[in-house]
N, C-alpha and C. Protein backbone atom coordinates (compact mmCIF):
# COMPACT_ATOMS: atom_id res chain seq x y z
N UNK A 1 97.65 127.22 74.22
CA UNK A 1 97.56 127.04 72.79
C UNK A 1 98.75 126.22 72.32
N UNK A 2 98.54 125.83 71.72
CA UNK A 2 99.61 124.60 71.05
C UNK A 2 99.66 124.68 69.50
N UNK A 3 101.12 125.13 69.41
CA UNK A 3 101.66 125.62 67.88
C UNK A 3 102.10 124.38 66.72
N UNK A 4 101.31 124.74 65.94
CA UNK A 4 101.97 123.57 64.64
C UNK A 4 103.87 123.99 64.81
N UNK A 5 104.38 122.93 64.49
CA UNK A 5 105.51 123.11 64.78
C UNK A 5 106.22 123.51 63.10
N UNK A 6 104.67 123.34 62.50
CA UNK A 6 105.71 123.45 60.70
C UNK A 6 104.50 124.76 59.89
N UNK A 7 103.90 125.48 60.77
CA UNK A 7 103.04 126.63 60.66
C UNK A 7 104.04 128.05 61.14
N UNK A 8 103.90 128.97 60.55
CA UNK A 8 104.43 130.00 60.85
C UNK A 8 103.76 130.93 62.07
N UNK A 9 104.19 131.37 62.74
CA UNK A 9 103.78 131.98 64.29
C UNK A 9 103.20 133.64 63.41
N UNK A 10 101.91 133.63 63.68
CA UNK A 10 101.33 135.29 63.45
C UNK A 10 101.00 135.65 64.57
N UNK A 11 100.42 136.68 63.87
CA UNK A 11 100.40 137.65 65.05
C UNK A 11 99.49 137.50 66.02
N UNK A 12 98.68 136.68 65.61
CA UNK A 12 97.40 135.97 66.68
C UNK A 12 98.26 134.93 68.00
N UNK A 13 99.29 134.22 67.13
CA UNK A 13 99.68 133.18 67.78
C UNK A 13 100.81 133.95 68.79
N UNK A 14 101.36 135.18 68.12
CA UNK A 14 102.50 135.77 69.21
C UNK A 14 101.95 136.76 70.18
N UNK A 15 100.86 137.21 69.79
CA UNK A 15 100.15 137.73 70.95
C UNK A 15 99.81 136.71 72.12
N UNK A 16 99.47 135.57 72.07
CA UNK A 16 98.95 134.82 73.07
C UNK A 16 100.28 134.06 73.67
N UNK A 17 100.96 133.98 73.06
CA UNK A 17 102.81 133.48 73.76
C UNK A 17 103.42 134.47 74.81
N UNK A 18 102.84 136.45 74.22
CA UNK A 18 103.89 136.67 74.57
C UNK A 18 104.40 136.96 75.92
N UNK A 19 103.74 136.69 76.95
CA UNK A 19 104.41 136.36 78.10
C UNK A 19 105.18 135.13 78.22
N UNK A 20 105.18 134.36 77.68
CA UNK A 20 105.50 132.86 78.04
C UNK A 20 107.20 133.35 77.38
N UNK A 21 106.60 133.71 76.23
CA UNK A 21 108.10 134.48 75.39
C UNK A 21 109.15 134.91 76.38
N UNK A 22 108.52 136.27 77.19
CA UNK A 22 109.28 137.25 78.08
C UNK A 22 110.01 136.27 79.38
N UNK A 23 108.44 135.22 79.67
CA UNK A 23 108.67 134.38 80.70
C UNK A 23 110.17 133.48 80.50
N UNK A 24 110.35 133.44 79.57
CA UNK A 24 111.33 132.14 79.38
C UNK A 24 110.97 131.17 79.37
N UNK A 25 109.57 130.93 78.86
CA UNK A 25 108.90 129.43 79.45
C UNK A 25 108.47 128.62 77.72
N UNK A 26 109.39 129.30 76.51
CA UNK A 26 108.67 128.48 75.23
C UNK A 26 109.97 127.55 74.86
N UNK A 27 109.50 126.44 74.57
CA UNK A 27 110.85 125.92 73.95
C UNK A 27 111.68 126.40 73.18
N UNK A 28 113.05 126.11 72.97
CA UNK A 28 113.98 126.61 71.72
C UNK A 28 113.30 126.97 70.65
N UNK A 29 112.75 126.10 70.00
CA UNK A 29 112.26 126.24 68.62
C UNK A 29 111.17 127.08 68.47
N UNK A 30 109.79 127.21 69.63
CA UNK A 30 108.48 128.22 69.35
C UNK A 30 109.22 129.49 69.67
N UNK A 31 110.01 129.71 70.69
CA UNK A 31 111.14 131.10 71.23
C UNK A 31 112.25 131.37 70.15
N UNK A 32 112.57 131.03 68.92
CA UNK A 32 113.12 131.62 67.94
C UNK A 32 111.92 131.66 66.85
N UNK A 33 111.07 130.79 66.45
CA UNK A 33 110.07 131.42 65.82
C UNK A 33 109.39 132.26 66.11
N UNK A 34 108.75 132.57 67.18
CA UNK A 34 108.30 134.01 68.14
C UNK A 34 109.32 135.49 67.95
N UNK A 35 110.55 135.09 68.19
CA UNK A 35 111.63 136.48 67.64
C UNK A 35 111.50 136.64 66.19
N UNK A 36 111.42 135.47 65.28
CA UNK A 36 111.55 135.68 64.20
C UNK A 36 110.53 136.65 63.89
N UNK A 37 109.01 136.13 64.51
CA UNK A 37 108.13 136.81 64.13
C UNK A 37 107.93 138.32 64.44
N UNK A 38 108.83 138.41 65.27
CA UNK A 38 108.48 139.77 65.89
C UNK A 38 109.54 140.70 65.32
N UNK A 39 110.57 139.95 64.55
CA UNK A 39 111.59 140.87 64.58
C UNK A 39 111.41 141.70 63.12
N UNK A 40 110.27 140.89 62.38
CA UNK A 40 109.72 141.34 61.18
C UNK A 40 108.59 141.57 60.88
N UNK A 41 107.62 142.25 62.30
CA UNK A 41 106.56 142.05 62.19
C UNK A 41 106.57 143.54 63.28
N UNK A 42 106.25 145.00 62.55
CA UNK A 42 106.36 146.43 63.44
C UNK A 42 105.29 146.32 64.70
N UNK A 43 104.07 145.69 64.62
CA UNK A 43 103.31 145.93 65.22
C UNK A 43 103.43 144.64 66.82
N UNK A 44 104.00 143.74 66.32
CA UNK A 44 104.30 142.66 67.76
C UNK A 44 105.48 143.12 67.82
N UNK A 45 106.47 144.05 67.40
CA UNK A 45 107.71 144.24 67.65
C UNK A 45 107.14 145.23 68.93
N UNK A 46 106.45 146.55 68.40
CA UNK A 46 106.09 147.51 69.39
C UNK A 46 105.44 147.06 70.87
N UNK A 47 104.67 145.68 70.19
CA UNK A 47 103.91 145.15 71.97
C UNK A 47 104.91 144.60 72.69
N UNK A 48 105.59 143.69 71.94
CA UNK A 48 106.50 142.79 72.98
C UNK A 48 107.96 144.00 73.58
N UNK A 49 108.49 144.85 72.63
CA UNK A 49 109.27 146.23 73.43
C UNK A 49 108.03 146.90 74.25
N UNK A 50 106.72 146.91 74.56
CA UNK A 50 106.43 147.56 75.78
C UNK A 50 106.00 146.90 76.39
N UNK A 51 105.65 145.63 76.42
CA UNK A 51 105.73 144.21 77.09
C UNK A 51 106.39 143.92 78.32
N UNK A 52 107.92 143.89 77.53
CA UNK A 52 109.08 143.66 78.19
C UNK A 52 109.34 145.18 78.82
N UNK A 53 108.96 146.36 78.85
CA UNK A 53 110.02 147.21 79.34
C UNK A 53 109.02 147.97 80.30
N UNK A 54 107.67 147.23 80.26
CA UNK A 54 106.78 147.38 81.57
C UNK A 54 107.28 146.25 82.32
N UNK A 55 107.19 144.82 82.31
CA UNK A 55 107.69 144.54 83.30
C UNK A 55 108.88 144.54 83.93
N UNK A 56 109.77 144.97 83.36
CA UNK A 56 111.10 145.36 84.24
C UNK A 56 110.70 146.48 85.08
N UNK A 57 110.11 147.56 84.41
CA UNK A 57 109.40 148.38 85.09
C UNK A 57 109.08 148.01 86.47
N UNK A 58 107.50 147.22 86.70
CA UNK A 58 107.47 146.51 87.31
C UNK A 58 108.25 145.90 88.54
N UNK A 59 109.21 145.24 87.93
CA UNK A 59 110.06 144.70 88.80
C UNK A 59 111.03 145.30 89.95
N UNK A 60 111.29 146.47 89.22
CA UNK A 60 112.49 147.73 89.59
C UNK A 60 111.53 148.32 90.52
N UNK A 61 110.29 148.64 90.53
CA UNK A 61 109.55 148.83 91.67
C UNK A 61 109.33 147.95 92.75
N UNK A 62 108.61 146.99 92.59
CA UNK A 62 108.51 146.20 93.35
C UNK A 62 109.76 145.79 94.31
N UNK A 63 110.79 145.84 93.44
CA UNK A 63 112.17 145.90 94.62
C UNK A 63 112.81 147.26 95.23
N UNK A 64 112.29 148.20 94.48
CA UNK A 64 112.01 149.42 95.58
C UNK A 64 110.94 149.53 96.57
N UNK A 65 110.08 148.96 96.07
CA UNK A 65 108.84 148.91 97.39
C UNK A 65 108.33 150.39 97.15
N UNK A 66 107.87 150.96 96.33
CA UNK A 66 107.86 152.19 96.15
C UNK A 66 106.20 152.96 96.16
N UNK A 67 105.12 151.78 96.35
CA UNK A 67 104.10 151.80 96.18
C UNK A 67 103.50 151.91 98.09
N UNK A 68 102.68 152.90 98.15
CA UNK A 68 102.28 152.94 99.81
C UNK A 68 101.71 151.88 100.11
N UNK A 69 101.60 151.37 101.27
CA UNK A 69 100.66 150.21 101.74
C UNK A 69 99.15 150.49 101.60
N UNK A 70 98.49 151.35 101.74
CA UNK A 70 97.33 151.51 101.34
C UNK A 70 97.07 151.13 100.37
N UNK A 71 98.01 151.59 99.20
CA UNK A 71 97.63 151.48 97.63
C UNK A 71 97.94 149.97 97.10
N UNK A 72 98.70 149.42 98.18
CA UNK A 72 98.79 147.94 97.74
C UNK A 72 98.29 147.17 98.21
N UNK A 73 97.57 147.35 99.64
CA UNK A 73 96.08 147.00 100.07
C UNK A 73 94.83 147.01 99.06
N UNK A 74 94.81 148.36 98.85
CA UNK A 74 93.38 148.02 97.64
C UNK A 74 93.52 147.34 96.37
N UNK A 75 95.09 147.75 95.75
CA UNK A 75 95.11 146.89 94.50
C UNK A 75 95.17 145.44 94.59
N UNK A 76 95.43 144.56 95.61
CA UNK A 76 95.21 143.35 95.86
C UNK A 76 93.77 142.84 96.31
N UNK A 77 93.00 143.98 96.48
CA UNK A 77 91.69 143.91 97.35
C UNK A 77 90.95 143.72 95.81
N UNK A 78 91.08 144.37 94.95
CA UNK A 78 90.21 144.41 93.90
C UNK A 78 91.23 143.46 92.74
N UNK A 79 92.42 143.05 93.22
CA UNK A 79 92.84 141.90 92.18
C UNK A 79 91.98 140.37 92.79
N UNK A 80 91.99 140.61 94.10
CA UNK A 80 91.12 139.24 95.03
C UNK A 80 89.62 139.40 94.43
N UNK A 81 89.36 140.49 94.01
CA UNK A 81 87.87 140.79 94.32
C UNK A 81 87.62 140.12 92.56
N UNK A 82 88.08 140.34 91.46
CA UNK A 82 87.97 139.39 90.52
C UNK A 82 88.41 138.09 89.96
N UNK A 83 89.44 137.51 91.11
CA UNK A 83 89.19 135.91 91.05
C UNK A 83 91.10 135.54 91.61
N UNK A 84 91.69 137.05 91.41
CA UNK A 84 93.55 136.69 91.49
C UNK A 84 93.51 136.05 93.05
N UNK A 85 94.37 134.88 93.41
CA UNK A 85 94.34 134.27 94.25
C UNK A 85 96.21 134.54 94.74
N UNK A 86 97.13 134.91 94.21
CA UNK A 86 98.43 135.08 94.25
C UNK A 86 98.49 135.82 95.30
C-alpha cells in the first residue's frame, strides 16, 4: 500500500504497516506518522503493544529452541501445506 504523503495515517492504513512499522522497514516520515498515529489512537496503540511484545516473544523462544521437534515438524508441515515456502 502506498501512503499519501500529505493524508493522515488511520487506522486502516496502520493496521496494514504494522509489521513493516515493528520491521523497521517504513521510511522516516510514514514511521513517525505511524507512532503519531498510534500514540493517539487506544485501539492501534493496544495492537501494535501486542504486536510488538508477541514477537519478541517469539524471538526469545526461538533462541531458546524451546518448542519439541515434533511440534515444529507439524507446524511447518501445515505452514507448507498453505502456501509458506520459508
Amino acid at each position: 500500500m502506498t501512503l499519501d504523503p500529505n493524508s493522515p495515517i488511520d487506522c486502516k492504513a496502520a493496521a496494514e504497516r504494522m509489521f513493516d512499522l515493528l520491521d523497521g522497514e517504513l521510511t522516516a516520515d510514514i514511521e513517525q506518522r505511524m507512532r503519531a498515529h498510534i500514540v493517539g489512537c487506544p485501539h492501534c496503540f493496544t495492537v501494535a503493544d501486542f504486536e510488538k511484545r508477541f514477537l519478541e516473544a517469539l524471538t526469545k523462544a526461538r533462541a531458546a529452541g524451546c518448542a519439541p521437534g515434533a511440534l515444529r515438524d507439524k507446524v511447518l508441515s501445515q505452514l507448507r501445506a498453505v502456501g509458506f515456502s520459508g
